[in-house]
Protein backbone atom coordinates (compact mmCIF):
# COMPACT_ATOMS: atom_id res chain seq x y z
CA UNK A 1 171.58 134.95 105.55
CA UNK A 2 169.36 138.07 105.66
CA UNK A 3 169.07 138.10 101.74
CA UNK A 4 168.29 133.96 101.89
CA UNK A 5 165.14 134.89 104.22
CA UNK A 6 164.38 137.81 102.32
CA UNK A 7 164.19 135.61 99.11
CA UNK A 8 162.16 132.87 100.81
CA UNK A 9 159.51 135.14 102.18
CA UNK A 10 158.82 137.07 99.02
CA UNK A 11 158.80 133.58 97.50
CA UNK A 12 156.11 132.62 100.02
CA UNK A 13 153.91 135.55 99.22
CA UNK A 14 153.82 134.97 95.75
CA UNK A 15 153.12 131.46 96.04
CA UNK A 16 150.31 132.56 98.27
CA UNK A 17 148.68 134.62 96.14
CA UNK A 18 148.98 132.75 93.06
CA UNK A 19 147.30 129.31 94.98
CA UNK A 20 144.17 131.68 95.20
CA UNK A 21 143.76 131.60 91.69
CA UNK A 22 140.77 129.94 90.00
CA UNK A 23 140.56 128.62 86.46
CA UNK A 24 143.72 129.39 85.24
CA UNK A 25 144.61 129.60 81.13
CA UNK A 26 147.43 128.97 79.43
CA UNK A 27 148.54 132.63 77.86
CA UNK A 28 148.12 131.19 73.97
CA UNK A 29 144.60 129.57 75.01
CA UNK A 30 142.03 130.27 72.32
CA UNK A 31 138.31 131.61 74.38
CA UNK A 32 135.44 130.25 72.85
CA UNK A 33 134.03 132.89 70.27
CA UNK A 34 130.75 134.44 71.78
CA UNK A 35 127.48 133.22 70.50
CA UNK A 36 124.58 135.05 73.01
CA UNK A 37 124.54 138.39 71.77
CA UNK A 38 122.28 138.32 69.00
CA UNK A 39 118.83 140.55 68.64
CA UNK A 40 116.73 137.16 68.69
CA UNK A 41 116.28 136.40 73.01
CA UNK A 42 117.45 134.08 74.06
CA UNK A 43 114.38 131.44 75.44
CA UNK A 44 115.64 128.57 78.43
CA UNK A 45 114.13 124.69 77.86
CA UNK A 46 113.52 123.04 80.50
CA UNK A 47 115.62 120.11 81.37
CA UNK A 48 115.79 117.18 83.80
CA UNK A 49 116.32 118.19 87.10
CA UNK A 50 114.61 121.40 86.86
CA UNK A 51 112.37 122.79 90.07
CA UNK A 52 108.79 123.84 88.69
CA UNK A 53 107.09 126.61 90.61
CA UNK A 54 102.73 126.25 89.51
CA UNK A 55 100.42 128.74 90.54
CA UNK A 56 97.33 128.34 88.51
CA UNK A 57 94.66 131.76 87.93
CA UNK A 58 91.17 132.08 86.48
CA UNK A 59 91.30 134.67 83.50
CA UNK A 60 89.75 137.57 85.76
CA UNK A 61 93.00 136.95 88.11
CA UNK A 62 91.32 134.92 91.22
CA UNK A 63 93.36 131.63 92.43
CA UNK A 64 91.59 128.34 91.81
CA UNK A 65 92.92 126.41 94.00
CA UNK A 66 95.39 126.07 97.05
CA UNK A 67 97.61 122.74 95.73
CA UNK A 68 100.45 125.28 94.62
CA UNK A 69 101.43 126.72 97.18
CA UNK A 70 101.66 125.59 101.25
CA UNK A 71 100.65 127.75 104.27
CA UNK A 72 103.47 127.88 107.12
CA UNK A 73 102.47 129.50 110.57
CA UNK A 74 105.10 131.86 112.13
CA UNK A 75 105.70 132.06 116.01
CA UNK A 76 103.47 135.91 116.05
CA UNK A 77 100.72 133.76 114.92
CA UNK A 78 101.05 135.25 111.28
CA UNK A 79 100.75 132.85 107.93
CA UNK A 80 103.49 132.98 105.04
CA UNK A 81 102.77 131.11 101.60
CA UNK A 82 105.48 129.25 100.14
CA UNK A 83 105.98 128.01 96.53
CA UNK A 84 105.57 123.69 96.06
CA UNK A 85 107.75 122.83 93.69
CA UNK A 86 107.45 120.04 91.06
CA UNK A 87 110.78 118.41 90.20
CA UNK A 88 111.64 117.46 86.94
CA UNK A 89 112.36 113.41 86.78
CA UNK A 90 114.69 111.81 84.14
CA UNK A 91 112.74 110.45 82.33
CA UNK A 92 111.30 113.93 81.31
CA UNK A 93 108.24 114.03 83.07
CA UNK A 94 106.80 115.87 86.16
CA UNK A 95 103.73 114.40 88.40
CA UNK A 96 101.56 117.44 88.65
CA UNK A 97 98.40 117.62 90.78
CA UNK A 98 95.35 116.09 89.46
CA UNK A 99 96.53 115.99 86.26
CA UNK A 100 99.35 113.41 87.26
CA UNK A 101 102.31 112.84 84.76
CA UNK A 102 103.01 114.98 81.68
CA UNK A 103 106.44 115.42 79.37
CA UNK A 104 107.45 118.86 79.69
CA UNK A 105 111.38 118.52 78.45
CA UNK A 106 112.61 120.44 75.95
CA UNK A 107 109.76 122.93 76.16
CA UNK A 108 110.20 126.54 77.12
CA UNK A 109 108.44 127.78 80.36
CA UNK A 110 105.56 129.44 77.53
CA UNK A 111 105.12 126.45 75.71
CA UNK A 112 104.63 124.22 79.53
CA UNK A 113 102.62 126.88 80.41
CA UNK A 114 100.13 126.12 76.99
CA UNK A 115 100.21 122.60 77.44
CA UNK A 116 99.21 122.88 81.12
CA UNK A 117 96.52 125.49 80.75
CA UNK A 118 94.57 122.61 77.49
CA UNK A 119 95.44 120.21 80.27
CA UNK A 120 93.83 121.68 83.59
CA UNK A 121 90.92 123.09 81.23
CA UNK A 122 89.63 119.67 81.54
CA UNK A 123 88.60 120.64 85.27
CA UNK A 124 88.60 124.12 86.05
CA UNK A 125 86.93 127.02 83.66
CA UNK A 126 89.42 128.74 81.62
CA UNK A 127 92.96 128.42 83.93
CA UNK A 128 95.51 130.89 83.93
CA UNK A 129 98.86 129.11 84.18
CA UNK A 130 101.85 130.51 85.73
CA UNK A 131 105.01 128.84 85.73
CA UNK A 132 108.76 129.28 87.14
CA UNK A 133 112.11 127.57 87.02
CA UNK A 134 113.23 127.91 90.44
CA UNK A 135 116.63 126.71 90.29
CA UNK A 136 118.52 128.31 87.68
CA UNK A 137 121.63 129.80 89.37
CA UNK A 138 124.78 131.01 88.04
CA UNK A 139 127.98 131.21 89.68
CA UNK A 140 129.98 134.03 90.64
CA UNK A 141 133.09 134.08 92.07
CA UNK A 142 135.43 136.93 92.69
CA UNK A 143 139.15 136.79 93.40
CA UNK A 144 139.47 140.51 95.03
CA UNK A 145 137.61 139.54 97.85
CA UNK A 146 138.13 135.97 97.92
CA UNK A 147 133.87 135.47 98.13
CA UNK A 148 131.47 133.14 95.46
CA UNK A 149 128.25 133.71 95.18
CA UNK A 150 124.82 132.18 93.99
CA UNK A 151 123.13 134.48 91.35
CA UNK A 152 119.68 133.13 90.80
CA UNK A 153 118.46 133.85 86.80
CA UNK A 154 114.84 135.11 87.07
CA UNK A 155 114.55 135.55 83.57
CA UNK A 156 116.35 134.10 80.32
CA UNK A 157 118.30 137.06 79.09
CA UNK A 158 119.86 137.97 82.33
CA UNK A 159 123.42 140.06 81.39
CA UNK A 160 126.48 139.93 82.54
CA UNK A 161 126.14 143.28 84.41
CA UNK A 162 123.01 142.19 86.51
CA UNK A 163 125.20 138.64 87.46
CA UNK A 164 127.85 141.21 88.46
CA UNK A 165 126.05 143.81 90.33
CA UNK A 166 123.99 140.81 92.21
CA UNK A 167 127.15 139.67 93.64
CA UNK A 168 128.36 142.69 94.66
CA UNK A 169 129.99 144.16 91.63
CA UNK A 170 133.70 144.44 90.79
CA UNK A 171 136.46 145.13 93.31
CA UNK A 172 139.45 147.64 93.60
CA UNK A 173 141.71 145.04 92.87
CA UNK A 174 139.26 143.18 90.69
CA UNK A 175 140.46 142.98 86.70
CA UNK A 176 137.35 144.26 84.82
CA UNK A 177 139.25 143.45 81.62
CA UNK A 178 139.52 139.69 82.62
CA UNK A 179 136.69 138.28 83.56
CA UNK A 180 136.00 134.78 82.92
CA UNK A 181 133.05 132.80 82.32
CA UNK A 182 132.96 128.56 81.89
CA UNK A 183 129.67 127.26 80.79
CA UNK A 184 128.66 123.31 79.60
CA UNK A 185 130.46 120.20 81.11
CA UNK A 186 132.20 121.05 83.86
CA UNK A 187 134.93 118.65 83.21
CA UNK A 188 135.76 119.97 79.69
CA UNK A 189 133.84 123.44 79.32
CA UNK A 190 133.73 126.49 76.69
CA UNK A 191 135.89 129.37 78.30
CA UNK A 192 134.86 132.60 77.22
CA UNK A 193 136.63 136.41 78.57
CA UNK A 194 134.85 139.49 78.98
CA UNK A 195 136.12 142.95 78.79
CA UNK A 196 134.04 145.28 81.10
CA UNK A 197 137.18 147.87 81.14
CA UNK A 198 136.59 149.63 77.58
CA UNK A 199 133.40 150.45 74.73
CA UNK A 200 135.65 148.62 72.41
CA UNK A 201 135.92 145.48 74.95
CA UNK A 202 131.99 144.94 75.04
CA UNK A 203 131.95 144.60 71.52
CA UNK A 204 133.40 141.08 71.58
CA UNK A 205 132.17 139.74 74.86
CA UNK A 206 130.07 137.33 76.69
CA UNK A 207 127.33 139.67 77.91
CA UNK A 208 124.67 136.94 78.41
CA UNK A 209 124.41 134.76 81.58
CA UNK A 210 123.25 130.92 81.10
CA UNK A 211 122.00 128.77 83.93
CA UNK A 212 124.93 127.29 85.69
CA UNK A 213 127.58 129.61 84.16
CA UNK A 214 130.61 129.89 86.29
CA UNK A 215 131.66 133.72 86.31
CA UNK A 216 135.51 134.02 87.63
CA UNK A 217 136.57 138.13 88.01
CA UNK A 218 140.95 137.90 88.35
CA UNK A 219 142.23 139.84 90.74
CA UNK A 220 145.68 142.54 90.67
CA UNK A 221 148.72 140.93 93.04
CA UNK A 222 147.89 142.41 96.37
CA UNK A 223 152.04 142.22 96.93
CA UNK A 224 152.74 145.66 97.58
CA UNK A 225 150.21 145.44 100.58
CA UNK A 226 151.02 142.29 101.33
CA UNK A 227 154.62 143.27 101.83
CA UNK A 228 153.13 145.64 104.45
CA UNK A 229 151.09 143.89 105.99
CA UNK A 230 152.96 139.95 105.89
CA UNK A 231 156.62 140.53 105.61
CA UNK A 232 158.11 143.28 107.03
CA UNK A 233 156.90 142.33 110.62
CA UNK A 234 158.15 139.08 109.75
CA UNK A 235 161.51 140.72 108.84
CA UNK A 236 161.22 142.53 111.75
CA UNK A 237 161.35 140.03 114.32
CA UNK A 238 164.09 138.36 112.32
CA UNK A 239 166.42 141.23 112.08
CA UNK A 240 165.88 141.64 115.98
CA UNK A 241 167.28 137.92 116.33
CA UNK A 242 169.91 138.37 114.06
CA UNK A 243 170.93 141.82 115.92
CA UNK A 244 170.91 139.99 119.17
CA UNK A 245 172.65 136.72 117.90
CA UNK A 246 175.51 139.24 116.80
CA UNK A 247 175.83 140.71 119.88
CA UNK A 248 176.05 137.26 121.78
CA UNK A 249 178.50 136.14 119.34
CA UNK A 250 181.04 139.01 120.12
């Protein structure tokens, strides 16, 4: 009987472990070969959906005007300026200020940025455009410590290392050599693997982050300190009870 309950609480603690697991892989499943890591940068389009920050300049670097941006009062009597953002609609347009409606889809931030500035020229002297995608996040999540996290991508060639070190960086028990990353249709996405653990490893991996990647670091079995920790109390208290049903029994 001791053996049975030693079998079915090492069973438990595997089974425990193993339904923490994210994104599993079959062992023969082919990743998706890695297609970021070329000299030419990588530049983001915007897409429908998309949160447009607008802060318009003159050319000698004074604002224009205050419609980008609101003013909110704190409790100390101080003010704090916050970004208005400008979502992106379906149909591929955004309703800007004064300029109203304008297709901006399939453009990258630079090129929104040009058609804006020949747009507002039409009303203020020479505009300096500034614009920012405000919610491009990708998605960490790491098994060590059981924690995800929201990465946002200020820039279009963010790498795998910044993604990383924003969210913490890589556990003790965390496998640098297995690190996943899902990116496209959720329902049916490319899988790529990264290996952080060797020179030769970085060679053929993913080392650019896309907006809405997924980012899953595997995790070593904590059993050994699970045994600790878990089961032997538990086997404890049971040997105790078997010890005293013994000496009942005689």
């Amino acid at each position: 009987m001791y053996r049975l309950l030693l079998i079915l609480l090492l069973f438990s603690s595997c089974r425990s472990y193993n339904a923490n697991k994210m994104f599993k892989t079959p062992k023969d499943y082919e990743f998706a070969m890695d297609t970021t890591t070329s000299i030419t940068p990588l530049v983001y389009l915007i897409q429908p959906g998309d949160k447009l920050a607008l802060h318009i300049y003159s050319n000698d670097g004074f604002k224009l005007v205050d419609i980008t941006s609101s003013t909110n009062f704190t409790s100390e009597g101080n003010t704090t300026m916050n970004d208005v953002t400008f979502s992106v609609d379906n149909d591929s347009t955004t309703k800007f200020p004064i300029i109203g409606r304008h297709h901006v889809v399939g453009l990258s931030v630079r090129e929104a940025e040009k058609l804006l500035e020949g747009l507002y020229s039409k009303y203020y002297n020479d505009p300096f455009i500034i614009l920012k995608v405000t919610n491009r996040f990708a998605y960490v999540f790491l098994n060590d410590e059981g924690k995800g996290f929201t990465v946002q991508l200020n820039n279009d060639n963010t790498s795998l290392y910044e993604a990383l070190a924003e969210a913490g960086g890589i556990g003790e028990m965390g496998k640098s050599y297995k690190i996943k990353i899902l990116r496209g249709d959720p329902k049916n996405p490319k899988v790529y693997q990264a290996d952080l653990s060797s020179l030769e490893g970085l060679k053929t991996s993913e080392l650019r982050v896309l907006s809405n990647d997924i980012i899953y670091v595997d995790a070593s079995s904590r059993f050994t300190k699970r045994l600790t920790t878990d089961i032997l109390p538990i086997l404890g208290i049971v040997t105790t009870l078997l010890l005293i049903g013994t000496y009942i029994n005689r």
